[in-house]
Protein backbone atom coordinates (compact mmCIF):
# COMPACT_ATOMS: atom_id res chain seq x y z
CA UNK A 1 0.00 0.00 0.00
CA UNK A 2 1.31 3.41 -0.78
CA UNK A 3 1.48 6.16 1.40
CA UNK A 4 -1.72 8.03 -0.65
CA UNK A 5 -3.88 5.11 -0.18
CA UNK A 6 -2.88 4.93 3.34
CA UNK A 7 -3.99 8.14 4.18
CA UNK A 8 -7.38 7.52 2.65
CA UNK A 9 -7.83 4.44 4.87
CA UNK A 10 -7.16 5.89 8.09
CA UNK A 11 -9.02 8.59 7.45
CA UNK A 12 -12.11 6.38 7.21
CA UNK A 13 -11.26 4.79 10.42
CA UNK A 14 -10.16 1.24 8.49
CA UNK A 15 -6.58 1.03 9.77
CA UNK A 16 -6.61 0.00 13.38
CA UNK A 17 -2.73 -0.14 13.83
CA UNK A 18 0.66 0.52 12.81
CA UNK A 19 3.88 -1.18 13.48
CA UNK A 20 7.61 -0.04 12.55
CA UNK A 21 10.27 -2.74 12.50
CA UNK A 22 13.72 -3.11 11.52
CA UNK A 23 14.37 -4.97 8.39
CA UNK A 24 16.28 -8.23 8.61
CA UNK A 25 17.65 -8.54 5.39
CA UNK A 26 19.15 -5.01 4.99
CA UNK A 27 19.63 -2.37 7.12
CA UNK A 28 16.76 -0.20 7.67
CA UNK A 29 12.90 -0.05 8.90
CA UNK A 30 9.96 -0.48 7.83
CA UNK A 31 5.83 0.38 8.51
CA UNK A 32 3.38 -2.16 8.38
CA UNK A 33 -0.53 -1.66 9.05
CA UNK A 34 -2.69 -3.53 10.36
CA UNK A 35 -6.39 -3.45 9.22
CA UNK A 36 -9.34 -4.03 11.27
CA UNK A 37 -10.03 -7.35 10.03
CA UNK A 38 -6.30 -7.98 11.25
CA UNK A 39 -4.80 -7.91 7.55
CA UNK A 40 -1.30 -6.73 7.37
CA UNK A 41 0.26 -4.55 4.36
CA UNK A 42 3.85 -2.79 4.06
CA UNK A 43 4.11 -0.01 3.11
CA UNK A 44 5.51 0.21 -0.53
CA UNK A 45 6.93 3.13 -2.63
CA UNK A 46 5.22 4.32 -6.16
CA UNK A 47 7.77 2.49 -8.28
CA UNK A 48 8.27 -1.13 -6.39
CA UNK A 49 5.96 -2.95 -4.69
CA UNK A 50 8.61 -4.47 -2.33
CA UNK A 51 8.36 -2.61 1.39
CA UNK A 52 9.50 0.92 1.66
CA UNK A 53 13.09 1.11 3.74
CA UNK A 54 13.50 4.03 5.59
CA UNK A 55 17.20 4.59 6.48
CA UNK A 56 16.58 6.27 10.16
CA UNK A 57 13.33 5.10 12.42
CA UNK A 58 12.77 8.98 12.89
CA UNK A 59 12.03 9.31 9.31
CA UNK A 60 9.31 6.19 9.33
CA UNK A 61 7.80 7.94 12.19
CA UNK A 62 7.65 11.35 10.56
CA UNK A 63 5.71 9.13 7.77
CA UNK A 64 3.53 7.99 10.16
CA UNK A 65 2.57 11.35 11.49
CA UNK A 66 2.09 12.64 7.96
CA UNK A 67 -0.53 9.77 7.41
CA UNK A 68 -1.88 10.78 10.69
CA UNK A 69 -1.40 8.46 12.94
CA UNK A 70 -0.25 9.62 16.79
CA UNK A 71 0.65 6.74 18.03
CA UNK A 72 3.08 3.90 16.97
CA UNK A 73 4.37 0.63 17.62
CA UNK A 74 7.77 -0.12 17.37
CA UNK A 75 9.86 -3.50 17.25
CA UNK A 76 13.79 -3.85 17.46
């Protein structure tokens, strides 16, 4: 899911959660939300549909706030 359509959904209440994780396979984090219906999606950038790295876990939360959410979960 990109970071438009992500927007849309949580304005309409249909994202319930959002997690930020550090990557395994290369160094860097990324967002995952969670759905009500307890569906998961990463969060992808316009040109690839693998998951969005963000170099610094500052900058995925600053994405976060953007979309609108004010609170965050994050896992290490």
């Amino acid at each position: 899911m990109q970071e438009r359509e992500a927007r849309l959904l949580f304005e309409s209440n249909d994202l319930s959660n959002v997690i930020i994780s550090a990557s395994n396979d290369k160094p860097g984090w990324t967002i995952n939300f969670v759905d009500k219906n307890d569906n998961s999606q990463f969060l992808v950038s316009k040109r690839s549909n693998d998951p969005r790295l963000f170099k610094t876990s500052d900058a995925a939360l600053r994405c976060c706030a953007r979309i609108g959410f004010h609170q965050v979960e994050v896992k290490v």
